[in-house]
N, C-alpha and C. Protein backbone atom coordinates (compact mmCIF):
# COMPACT_ATOMS: atom_id res chain seq x y z
N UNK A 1 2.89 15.09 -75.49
CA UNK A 1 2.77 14.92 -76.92
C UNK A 1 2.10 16.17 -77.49
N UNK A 2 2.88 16.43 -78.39
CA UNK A 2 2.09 17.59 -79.34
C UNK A 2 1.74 17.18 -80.55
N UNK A 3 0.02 18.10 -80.65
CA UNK A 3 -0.67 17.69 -81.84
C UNK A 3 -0.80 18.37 -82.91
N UNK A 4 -1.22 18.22 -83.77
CA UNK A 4 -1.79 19.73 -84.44
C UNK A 4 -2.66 18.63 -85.90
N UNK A 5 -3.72 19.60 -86.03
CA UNK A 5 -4.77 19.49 -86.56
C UNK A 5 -5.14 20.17 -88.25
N UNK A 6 -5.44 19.10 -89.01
CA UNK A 6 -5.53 19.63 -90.33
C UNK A 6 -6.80 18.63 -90.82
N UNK A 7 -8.23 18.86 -90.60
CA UNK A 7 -9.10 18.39 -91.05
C UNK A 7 -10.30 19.65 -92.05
N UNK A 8 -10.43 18.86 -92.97
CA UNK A 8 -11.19 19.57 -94.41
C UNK A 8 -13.02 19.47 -93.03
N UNK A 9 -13.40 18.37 -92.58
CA UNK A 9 -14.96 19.01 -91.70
C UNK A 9 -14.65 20.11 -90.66
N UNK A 10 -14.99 21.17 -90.71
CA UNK A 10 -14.87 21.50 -89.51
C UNK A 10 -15.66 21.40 -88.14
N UNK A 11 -16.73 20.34 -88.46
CA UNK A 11 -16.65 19.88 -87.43
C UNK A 11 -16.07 18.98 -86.51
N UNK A 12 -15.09 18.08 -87.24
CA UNK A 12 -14.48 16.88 -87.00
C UNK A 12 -13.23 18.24 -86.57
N UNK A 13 -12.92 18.99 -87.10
CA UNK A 13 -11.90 20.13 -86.30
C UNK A 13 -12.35 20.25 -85.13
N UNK A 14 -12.90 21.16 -85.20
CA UNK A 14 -13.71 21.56 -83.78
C UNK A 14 -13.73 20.49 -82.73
N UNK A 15 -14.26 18.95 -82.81
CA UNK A 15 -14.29 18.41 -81.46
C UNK A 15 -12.49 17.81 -81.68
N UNK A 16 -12.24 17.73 -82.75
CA UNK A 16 -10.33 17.19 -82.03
C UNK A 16 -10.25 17.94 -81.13
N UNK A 17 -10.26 19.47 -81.51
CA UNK A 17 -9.46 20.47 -80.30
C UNK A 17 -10.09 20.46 -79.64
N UNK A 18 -11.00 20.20 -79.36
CA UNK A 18 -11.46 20.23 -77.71
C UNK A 18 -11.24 19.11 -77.20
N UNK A 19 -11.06 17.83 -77.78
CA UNK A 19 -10.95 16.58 -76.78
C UNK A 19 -9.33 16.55 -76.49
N UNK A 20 -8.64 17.42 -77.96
CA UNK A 20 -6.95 17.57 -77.10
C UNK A 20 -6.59 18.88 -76.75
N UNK A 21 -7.80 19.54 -76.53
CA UNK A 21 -7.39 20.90 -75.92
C UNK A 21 -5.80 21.15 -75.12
N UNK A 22 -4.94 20.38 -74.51
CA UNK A 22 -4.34 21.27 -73.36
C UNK A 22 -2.95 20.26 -74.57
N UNK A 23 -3.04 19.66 -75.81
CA UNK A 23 -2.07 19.20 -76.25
C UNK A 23 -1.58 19.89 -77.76
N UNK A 24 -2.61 20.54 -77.98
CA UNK A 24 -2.46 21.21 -79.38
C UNK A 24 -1.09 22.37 -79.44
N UNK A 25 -0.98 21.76 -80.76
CA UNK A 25 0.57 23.05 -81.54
C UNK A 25 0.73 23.73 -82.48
N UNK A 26 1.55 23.81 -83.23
CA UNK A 26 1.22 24.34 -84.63
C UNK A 26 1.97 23.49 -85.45
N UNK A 27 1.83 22.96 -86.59
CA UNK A 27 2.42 22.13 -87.29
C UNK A 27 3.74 21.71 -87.04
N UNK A 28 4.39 23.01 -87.11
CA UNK A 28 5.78 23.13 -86.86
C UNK A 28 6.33 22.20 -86.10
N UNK A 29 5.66 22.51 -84.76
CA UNK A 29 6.43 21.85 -83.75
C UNK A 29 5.53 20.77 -82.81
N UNK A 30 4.52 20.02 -83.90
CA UNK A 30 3.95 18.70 -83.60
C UNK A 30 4.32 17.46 -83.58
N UNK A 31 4.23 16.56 -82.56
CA UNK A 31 5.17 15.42 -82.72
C UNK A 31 4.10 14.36 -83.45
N UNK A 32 2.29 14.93 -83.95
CA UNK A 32 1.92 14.04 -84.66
C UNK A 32 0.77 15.02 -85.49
N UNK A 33 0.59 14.31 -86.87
CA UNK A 33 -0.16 15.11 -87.48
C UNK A 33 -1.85 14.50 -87.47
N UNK A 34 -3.00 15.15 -87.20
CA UNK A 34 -4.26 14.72 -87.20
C UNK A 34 -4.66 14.72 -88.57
N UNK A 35 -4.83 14.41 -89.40
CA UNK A 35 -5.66 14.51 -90.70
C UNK A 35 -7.57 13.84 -91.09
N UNK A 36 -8.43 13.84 -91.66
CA UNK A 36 -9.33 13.54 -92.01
C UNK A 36 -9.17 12.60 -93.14
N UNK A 37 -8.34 13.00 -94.03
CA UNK A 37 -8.09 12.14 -95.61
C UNK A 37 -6.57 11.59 -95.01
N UNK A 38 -6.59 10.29 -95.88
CA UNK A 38 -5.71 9.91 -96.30
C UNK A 38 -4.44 10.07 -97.12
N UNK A 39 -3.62 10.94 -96.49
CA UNK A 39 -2.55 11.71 -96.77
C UNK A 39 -1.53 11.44 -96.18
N UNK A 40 -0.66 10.65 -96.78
CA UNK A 40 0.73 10.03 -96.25
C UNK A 40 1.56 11.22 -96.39
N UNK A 41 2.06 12.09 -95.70
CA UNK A 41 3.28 13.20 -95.24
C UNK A 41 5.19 12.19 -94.46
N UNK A 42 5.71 12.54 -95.27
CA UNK A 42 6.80 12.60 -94.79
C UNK A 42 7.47 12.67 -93.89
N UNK A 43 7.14 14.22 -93.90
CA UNK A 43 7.65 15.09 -93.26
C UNK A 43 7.22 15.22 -91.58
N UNK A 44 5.74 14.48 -91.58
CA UNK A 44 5.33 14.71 -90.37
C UNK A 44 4.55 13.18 -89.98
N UNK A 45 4.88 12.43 -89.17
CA UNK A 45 3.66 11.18 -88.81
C UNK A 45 2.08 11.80 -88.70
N UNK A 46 1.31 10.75 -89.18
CA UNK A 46 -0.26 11.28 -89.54
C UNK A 46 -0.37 10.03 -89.14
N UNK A 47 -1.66 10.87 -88.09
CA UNK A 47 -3.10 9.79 -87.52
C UNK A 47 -4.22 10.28 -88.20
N UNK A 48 -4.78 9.38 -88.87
CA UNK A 48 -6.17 9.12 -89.74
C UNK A 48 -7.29 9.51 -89.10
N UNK A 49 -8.35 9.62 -89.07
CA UNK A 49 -9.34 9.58 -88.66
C UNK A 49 -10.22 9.95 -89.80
N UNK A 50 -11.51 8.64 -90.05
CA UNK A 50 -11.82 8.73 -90.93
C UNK A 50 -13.17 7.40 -91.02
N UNK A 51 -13.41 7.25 -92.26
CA UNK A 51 -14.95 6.09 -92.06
C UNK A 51 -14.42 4.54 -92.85
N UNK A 52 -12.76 4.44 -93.30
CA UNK A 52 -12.45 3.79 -93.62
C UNK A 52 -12.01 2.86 -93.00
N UNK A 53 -11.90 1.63 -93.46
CA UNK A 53 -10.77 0.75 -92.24
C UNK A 53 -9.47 0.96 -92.06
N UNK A 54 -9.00 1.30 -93.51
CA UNK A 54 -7.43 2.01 -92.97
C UNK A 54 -7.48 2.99 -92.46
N UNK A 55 -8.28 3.97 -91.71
CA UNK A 55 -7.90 4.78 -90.82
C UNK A 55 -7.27 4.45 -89.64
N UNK A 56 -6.66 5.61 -89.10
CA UNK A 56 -5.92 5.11 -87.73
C UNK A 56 -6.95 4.98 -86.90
N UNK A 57 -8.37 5.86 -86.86
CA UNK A 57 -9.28 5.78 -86.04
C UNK A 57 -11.00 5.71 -87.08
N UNK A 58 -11.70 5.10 -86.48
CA UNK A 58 -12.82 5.54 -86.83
C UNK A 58 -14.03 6.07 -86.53
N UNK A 59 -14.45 6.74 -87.10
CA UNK A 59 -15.61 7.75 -86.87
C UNK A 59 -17.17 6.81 -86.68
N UNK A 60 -17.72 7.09 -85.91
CA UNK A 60 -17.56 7.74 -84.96
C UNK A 60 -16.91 7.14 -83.53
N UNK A 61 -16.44 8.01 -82.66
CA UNK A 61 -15.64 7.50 -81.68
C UNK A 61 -15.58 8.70 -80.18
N UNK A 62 -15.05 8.01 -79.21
CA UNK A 62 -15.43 8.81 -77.78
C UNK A 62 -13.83 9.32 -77.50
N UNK A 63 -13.53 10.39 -76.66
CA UNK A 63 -12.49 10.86 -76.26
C UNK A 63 -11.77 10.08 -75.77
N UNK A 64 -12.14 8.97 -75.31
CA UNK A 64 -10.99 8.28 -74.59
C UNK A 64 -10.55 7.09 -75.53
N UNK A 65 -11.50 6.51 -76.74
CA UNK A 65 -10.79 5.87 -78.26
C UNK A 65 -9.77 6.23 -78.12
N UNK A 66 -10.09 7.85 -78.96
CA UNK A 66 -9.02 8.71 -79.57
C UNK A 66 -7.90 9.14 -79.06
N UNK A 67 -7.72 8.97 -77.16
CA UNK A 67 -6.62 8.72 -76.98
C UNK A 67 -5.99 7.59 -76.88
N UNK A 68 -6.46 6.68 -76.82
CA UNK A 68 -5.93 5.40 -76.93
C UNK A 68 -4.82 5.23 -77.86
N UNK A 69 -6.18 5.34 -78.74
CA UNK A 69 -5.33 5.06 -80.56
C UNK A 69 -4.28 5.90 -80.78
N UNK A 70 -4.58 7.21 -80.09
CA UNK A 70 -3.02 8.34 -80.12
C UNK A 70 -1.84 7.70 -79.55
N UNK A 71 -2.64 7.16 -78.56
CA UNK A 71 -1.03 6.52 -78.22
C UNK A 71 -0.55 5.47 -78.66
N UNK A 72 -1.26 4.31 -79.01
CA UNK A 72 -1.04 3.13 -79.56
C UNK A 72 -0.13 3.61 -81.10
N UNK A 73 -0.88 4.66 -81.64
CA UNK A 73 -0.24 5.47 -83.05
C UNK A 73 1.24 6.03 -82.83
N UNK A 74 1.47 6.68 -81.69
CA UNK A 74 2.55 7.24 -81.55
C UNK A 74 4.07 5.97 -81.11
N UNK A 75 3.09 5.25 -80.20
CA UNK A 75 4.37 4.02 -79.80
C UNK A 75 4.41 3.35 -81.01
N UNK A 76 3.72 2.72 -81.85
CA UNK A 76 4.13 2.12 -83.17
C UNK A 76 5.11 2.60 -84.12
N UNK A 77 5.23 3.97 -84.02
CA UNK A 77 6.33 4.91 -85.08
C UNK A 77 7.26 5.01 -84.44
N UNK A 78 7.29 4.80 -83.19
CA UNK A 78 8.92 4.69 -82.59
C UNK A 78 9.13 6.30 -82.18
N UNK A 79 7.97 6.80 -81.49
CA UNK A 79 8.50 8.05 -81.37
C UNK A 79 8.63 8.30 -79.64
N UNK A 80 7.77 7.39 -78.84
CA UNK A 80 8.04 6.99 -77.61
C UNK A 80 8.86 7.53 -77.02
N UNK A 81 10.09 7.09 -77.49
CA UNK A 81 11.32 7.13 -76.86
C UNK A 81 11.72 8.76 -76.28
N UNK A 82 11.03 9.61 -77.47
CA UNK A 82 11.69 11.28 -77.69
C UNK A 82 10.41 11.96 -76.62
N UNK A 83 9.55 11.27 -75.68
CA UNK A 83 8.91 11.99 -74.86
C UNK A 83 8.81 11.00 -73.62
N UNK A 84 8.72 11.85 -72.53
CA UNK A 84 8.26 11.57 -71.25
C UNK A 84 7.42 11.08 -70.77
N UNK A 85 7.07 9.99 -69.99
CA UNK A 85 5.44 9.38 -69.58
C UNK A 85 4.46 10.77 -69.24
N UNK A 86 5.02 11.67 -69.06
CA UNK A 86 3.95 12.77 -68.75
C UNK A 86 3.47 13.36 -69.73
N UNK A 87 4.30 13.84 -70.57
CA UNK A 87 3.76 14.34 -71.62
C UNK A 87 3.08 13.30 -72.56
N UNK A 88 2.58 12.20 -72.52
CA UNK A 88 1.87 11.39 -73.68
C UNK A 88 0.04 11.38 -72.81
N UNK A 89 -1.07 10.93 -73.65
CA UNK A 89 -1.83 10.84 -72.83
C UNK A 89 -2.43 9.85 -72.51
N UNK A 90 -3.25 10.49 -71.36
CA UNK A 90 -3.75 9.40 -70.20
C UNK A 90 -4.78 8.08 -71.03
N UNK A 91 -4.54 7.17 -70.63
CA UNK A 91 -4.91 6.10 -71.87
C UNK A 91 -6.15 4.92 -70.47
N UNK A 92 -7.35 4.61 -71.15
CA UNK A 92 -8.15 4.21 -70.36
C UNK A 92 -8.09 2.95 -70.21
N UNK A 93 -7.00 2.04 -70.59
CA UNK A 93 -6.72 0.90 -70.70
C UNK A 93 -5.81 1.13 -69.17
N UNK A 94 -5.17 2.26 -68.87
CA UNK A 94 -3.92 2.11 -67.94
C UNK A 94 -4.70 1.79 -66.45
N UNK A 95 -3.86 1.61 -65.43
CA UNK A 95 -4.85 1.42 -63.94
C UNK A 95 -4.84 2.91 -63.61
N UNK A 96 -5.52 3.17 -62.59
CA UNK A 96 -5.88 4.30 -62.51
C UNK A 96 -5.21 4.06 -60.80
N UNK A 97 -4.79 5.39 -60.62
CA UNK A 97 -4.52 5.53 -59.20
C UNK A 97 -5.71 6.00 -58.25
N UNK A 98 -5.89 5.24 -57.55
CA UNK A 98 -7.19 5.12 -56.98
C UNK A 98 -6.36 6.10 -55.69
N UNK A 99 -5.58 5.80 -55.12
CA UNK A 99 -5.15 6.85 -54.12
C UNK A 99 -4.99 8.58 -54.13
N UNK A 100 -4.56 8.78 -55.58
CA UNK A 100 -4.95 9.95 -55.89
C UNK A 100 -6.54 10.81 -56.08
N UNK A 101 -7.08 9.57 -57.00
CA UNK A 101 -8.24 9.98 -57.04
C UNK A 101 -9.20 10.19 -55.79
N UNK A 102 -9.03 9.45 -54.66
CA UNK A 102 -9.71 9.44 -53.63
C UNK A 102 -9.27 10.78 -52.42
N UNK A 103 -7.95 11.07 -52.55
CA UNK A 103 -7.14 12.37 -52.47
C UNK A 103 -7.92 13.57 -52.57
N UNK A 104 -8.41 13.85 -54.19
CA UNK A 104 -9.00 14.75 -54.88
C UNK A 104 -10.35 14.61 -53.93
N UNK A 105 -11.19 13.54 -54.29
CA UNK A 105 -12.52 13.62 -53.37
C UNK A 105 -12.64 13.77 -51.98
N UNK A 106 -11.99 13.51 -51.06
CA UNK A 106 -11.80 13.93 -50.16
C UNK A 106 -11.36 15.42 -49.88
N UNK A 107 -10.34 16.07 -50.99
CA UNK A 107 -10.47 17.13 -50.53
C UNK A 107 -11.39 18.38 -50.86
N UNK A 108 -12.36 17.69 -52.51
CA UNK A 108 -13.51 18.65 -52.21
C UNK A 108 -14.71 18.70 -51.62
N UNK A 109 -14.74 17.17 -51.00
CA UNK A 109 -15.68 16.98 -49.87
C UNK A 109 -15.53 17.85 -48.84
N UNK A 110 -14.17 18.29 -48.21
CA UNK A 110 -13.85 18.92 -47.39
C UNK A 110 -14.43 20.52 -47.64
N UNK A 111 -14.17 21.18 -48.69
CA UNK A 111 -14.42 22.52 -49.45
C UNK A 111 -15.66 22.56 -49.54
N UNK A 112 -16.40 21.15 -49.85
CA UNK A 112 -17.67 21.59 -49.92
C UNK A 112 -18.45 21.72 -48.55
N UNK A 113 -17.82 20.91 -48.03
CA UNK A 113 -18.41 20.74 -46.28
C UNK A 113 -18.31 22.10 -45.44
N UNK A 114 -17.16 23.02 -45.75
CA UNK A 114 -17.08 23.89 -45.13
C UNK A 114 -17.61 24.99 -45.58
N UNK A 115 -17.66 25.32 -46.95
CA UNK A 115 -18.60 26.08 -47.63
C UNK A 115 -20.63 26.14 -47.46
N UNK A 116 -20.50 24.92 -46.60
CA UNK A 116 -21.79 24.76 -46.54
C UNK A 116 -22.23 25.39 -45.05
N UNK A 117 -21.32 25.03 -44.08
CA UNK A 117 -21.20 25.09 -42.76
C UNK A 117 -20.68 26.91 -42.62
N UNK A 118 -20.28 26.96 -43.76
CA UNK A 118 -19.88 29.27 -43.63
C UNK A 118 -21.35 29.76 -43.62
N UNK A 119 -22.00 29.18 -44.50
CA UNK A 119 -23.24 29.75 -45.11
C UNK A 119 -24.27 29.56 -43.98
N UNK A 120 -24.05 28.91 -43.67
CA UNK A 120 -25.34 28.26 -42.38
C UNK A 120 -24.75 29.12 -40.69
N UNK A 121 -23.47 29.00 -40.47
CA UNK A 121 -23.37 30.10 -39.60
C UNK A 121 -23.68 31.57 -39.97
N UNK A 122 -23.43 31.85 -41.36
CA UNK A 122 -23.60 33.35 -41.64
C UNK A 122 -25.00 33.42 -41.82
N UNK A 123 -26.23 32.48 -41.64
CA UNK A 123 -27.57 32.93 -41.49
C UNK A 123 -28.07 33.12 -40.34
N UNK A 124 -27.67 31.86 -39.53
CA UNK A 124 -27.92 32.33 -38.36
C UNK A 124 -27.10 33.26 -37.26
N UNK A 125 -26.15 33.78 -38.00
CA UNK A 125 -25.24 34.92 -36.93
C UNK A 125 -26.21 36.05 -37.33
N UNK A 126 -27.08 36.40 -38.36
CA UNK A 126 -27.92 37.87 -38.48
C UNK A 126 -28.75 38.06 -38.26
């Protein structure tokens, strides 16, 4: 999913893009628009975020809300269909693959184990 961002705080700018850092676009070619105010666009679907109840989201809120509601926002408009389970994001309601994750830890247990065990031969080899 591509985002792109049009908020009047810039601080409410500033943490969108970093909590969708690796999803951001340029208007153009966003499949959803972020706004602060209440601004119905046409041209582009808009997620709210804001201190109202009709917002799509409200302030204040944690990174993993805000993807939620991104996605819950995006499957409601029917836009689903025009992207891939990969490209939408990871939503904290979903199960989590515990086999992967345990994958990952295991293998920087390993990196760290051996990084520890270089260092400790290279003191006592001098």
């Amino acid at each position: 999913m591509k985002v792109a961002i049009q908020c009047d705080s810039p601080l409410l700018q500033r943490s969108l893009e970093l909590f969708l850092e690796g999803h951001l676009s340029s208007l153009r070619q966003c499949d959803i628009l972020i706004r602060d105010k209440n601004i119905r666009d046409d041209q582009y679907p808009t997620f709210v975020v804001g201190v109202e109840t009709s917002s799509d989201l409200i302030k204040p809120f944690s990174k993993a809300q805000l993807l939620h509601a991104l996605n819950q926002k995006f499957e409601s408009e029917h836009y689903a269909a025009a992207i891939t389970p990969e490209e939408s994001f990871p939503s904290s309601e979903e199960g989590v693959s515990f086999d992967i994750l345990e994958r990952h830890i295991d293998k920087l247990t390993r990196e760290y184990k051996d990084n520890i065990l270089k260092a400790i031969r290279a003191f006592y080899e001098k």
